[in-house]
PDB file of N, CA and C in Angstrom:
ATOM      1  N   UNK A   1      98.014 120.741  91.216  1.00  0.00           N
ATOM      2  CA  UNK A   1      96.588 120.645  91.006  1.00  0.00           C
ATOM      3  C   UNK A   1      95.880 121.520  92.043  1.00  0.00           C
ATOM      4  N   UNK A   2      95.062 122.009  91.892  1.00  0.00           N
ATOM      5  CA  UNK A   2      93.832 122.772  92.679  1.00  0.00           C
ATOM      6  C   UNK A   2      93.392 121.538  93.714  1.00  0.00           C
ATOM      7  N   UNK A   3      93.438 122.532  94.736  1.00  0.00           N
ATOM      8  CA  UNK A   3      92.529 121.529  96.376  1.00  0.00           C
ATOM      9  C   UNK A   3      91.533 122.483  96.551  1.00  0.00           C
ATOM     10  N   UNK A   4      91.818 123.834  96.559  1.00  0.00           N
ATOM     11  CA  UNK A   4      90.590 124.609  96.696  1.00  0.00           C
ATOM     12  C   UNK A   4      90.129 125.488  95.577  1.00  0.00           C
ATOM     13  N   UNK A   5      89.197 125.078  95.651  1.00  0.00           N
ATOM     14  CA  UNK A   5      88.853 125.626  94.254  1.00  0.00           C
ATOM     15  C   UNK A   5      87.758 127.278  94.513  1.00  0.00           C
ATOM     16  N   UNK A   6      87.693 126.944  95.686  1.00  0.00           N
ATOM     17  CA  UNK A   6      86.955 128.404  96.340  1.00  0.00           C
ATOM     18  C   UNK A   6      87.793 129.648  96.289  1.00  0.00           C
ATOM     19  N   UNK A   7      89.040 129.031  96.454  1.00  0.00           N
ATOM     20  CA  UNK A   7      90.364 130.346  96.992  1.00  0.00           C
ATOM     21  C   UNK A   7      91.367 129.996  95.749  1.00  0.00           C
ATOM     22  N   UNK A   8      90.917 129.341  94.980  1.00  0.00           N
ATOM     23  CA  UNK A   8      92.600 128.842  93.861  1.00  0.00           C
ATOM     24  C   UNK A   8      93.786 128.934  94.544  1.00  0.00           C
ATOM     25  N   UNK A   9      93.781 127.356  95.672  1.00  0.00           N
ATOM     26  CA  UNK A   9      94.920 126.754  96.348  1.00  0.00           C
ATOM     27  C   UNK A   9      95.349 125.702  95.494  1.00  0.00           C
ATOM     28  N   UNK A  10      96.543 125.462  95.341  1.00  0.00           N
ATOM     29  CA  UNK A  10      96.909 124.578  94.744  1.00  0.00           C
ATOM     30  C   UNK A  10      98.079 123.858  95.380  1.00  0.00           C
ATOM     31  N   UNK A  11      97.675 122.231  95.677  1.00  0.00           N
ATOM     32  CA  UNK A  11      99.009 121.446  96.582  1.00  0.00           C
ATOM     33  C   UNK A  11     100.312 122.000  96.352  1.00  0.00           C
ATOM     34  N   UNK A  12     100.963 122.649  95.742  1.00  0.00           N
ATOM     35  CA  UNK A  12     102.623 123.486  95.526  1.00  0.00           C
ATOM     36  C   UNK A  12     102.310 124.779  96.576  1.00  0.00           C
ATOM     37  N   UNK A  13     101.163 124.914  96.510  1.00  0.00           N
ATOM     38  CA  UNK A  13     101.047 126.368  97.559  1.00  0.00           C
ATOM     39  C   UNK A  13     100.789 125.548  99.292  1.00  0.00           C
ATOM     40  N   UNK A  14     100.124 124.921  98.795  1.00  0.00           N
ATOM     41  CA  UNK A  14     100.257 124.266 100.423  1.00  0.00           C
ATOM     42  C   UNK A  14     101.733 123.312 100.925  1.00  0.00           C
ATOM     43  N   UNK A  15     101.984 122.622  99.778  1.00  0.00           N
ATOM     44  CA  UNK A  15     103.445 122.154 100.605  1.00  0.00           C
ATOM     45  C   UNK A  15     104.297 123.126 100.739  1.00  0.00           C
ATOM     46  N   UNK A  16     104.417 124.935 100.354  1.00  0.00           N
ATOM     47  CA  UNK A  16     105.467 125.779 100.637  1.00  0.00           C
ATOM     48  C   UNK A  16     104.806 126.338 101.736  1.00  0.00           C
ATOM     49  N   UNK A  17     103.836 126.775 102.036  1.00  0.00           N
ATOM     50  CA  UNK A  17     103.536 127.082 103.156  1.00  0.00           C
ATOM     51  C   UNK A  17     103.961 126.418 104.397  1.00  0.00           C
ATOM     52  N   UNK A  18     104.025 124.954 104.503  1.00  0.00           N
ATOM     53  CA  UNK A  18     104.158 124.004 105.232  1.00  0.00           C
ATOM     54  C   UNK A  18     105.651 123.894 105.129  1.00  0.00           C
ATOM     55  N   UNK A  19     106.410 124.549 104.247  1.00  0.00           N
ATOM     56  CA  UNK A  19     107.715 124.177 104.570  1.00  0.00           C
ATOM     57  C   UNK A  19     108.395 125.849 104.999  1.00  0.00           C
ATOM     58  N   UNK A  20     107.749 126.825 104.683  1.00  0.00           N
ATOM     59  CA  UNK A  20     107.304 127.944 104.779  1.00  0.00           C
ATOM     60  C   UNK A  20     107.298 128.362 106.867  1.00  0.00           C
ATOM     61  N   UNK A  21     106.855 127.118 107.265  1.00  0.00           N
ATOM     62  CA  UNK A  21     106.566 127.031 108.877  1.00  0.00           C
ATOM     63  C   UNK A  21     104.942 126.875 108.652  1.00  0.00           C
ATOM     64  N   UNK A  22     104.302 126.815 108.596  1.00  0.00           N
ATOM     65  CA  UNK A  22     103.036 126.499 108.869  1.00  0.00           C
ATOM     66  C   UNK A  22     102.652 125.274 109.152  1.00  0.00           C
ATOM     67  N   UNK A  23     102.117 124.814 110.322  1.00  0.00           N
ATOM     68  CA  UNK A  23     102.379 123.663 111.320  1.00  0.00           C
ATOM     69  C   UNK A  23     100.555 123.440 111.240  1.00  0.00           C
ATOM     70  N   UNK A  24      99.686 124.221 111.011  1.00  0.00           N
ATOM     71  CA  UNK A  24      98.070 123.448 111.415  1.00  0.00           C
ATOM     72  C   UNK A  24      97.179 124.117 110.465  1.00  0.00           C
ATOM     73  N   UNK A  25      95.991 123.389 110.499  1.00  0.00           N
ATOM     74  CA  UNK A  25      94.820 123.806 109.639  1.00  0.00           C
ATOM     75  C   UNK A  25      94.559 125.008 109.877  1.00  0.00           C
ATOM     76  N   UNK A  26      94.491 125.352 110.565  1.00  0.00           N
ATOM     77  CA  UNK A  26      94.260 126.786 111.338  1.00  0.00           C
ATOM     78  C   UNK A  26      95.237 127.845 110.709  1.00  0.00           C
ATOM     79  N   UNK A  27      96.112 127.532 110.739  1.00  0.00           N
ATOM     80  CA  UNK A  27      97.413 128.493 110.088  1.00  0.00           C
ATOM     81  C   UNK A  27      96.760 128.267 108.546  1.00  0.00           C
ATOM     82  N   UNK A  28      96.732 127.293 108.044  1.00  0.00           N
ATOM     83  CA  UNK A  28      96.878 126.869 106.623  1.00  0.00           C
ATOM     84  C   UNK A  28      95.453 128.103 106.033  1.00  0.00           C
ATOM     85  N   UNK A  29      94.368 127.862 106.982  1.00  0.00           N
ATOM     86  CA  UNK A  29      93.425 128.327 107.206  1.00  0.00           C
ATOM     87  C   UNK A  29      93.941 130.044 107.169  1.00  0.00           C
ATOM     88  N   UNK A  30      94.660 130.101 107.768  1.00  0.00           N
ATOM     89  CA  UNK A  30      94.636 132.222 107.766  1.00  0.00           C
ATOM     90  C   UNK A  30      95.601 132.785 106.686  1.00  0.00           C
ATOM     91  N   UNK A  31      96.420 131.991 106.104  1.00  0.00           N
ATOM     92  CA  UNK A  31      97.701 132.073 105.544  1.00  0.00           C
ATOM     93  C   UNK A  31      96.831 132.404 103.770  1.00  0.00           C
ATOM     94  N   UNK A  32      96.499 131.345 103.269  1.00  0.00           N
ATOM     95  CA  UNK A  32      95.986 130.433 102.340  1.00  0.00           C
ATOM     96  C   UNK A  32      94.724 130.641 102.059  1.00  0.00           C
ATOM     97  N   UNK A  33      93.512 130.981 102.812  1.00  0.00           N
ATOM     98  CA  UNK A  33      92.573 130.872 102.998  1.00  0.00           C
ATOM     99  C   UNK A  33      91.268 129.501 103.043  1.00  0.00           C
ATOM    100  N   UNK A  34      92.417 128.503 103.053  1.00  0.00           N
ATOM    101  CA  UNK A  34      91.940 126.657 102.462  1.00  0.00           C
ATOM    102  C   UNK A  34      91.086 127.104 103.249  1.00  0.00           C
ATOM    103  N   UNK A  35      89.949 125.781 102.818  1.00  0.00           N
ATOM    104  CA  UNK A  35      88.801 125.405 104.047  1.00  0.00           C
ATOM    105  C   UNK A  35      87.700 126.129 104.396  1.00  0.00           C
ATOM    106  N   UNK A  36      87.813 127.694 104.266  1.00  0.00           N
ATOM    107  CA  UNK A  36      87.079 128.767 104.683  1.00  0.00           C
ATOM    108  C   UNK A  36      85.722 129.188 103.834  1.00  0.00           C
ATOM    109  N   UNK A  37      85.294 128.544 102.591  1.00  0.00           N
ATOM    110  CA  UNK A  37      84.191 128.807 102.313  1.00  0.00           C
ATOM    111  C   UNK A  37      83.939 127.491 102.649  1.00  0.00           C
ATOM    112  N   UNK A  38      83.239 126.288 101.293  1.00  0.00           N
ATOM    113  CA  UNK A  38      83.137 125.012 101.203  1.00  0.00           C
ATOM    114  C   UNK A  38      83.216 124.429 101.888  1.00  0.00           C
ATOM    115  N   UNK A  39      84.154 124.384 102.271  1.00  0.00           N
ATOM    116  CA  UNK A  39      85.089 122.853 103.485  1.00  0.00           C
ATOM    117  C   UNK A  39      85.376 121.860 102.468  1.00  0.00           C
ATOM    118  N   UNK A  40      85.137 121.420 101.739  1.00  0.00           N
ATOM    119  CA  UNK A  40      85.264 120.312 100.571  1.00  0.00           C
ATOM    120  C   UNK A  40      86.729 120.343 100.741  1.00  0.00           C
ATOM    121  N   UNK A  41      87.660 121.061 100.087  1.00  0.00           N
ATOM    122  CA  UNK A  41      88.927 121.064 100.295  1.00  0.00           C
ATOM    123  C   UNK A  41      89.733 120.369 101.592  1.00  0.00           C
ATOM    124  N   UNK A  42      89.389 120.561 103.050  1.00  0.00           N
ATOM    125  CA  UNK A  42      89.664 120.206 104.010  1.00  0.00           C
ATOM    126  C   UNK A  42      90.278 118.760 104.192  1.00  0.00           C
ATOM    127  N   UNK A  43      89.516 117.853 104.002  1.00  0.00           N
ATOM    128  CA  UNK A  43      90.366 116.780 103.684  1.00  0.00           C
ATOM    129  C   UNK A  43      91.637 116.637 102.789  1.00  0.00           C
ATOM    130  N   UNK A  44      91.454 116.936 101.932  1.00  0.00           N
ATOM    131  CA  UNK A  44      92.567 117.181 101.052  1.00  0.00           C
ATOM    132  C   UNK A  44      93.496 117.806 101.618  1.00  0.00           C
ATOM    133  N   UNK A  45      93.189 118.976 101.956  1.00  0.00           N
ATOM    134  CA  UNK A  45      94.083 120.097 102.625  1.00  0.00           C
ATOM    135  C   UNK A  45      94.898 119.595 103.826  1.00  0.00           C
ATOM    136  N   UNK A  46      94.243 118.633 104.912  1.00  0.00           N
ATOM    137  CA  UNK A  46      94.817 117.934 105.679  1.00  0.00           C
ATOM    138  C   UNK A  46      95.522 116.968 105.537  1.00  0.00           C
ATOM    139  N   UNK A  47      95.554 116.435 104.422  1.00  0.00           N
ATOM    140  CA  UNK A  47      96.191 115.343 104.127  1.00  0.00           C
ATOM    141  C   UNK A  47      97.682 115.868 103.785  1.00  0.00           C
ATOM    142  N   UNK A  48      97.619 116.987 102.924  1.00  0.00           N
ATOM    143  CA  UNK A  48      99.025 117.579 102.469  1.00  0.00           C
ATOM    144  C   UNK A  48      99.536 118.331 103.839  1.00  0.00           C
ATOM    145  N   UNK A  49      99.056 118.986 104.466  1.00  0.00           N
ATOM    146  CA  UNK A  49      99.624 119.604 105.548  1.00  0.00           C
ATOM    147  C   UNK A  49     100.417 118.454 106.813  1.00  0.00           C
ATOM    148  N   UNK A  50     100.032 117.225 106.695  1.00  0.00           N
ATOM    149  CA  UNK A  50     100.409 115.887 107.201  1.00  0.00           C
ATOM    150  C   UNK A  50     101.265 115.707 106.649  1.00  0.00           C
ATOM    151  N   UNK A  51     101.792 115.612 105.303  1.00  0.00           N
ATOM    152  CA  UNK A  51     102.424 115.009 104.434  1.00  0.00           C
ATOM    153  C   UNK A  51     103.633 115.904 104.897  1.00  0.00           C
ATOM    154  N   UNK A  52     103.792 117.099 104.897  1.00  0.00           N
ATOM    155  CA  UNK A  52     104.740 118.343 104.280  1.00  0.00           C
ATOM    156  C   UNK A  52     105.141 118.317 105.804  1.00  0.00           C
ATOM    157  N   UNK A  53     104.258 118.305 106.573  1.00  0.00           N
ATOM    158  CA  UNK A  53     105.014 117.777 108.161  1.00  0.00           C
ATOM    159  C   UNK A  53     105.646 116.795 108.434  1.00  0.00           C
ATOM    160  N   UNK A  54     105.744 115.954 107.938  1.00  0.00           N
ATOM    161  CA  UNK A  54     106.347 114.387 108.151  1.00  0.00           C
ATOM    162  C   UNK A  54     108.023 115.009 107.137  1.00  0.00           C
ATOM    163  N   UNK A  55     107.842 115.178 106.272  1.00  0.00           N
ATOM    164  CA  UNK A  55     108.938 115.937 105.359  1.00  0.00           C
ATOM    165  C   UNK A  55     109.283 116.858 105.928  1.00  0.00           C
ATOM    166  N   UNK A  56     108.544 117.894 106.459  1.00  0.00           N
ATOM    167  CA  UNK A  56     110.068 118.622 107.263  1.00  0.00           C
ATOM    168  C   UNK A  56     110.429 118.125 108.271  1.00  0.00           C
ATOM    169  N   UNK A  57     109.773 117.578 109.170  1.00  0.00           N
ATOM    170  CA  UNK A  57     110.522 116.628 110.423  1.00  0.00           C
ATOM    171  C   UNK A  57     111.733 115.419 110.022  1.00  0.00           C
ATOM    172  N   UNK A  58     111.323 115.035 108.527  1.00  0.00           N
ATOM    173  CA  UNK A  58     112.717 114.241 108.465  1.00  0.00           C
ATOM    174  C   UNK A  58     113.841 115.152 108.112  1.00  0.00           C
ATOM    175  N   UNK A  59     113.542 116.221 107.336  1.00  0.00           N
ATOM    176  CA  UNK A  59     114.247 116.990 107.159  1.00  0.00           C
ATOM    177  C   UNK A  59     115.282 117.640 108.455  1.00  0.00           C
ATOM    178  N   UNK A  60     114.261 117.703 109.224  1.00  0.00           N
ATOM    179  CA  UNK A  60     114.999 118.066 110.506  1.00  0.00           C
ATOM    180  C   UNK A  60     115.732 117.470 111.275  1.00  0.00           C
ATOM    181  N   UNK A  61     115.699 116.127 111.819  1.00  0.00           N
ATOM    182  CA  UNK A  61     116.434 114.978 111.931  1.00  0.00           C
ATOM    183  C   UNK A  61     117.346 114.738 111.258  1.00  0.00           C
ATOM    184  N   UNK A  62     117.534 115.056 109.985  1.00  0.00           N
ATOM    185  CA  UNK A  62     118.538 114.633 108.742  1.00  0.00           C
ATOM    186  C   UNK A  62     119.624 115.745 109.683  1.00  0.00           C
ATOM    187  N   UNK A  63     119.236 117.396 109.452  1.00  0.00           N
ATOM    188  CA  UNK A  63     120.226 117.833 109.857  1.00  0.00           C
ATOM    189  C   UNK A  63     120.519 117.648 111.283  1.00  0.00           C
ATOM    190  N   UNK A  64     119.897 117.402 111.842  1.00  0.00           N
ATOM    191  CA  UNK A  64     120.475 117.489 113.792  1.00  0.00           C
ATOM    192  C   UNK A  64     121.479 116.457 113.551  1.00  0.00           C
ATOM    193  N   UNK A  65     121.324 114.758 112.593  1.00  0.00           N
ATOM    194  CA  UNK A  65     122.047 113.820 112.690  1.00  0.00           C
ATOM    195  C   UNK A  65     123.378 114.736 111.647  1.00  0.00           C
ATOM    196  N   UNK A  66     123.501 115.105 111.389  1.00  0.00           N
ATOM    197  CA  UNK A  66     124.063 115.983 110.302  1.00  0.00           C
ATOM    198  C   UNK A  66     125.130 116.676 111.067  1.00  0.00           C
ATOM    199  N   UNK A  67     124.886 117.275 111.944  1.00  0.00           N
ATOM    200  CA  UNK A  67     125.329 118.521 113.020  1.00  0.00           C
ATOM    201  C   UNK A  67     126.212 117.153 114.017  1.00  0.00           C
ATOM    202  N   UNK A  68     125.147 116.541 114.853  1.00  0.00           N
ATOM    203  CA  UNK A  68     126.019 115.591 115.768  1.00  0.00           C
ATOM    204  C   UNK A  68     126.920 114.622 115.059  1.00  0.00           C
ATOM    205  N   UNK A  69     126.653 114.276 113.744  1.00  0.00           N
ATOM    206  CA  UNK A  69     127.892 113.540 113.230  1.00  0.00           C
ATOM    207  C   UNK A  69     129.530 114.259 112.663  1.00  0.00           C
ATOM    208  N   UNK A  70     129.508 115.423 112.581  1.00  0.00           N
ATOM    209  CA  UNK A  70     130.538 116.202 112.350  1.00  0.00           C
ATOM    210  C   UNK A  70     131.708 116.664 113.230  1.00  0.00           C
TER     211      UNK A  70
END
């Protein structure tokens, strides 16, 4: 679905970015262009950039436990 409708972002473009390495609004912000006219999006936009962080951090944990269990 569309979050920004200023820049035609759509949550699949923001969770690859975020898995992509993009760690903050700010990034999401230069990458993407979210946030940068409107702001309306912003919430939204933060919410997935939270989300897609919590998911790669388990992701990341998965493998470190992954690595030290071998």
């Amino acid at each position: 679905m569309y979050v920004c409708i200023c820049k035609a972002v759509t949550d699949r473009q923001i969770s690859q970015a975020v898995a992509d390495g993009v760690s903050s609004m700010r990034e999401l912000r230069m990458t993407l262009g979210v946030a940068s006219c409107c702001g309306k999006c912003a919430p939204d936009a933060r919410a997935l950039l939270l989300e897609g962080l919590a998911r790669r951090k388990e992701s990341e944990r998965q493998v470190i436990w992954l690595t030290t269990a071998a």
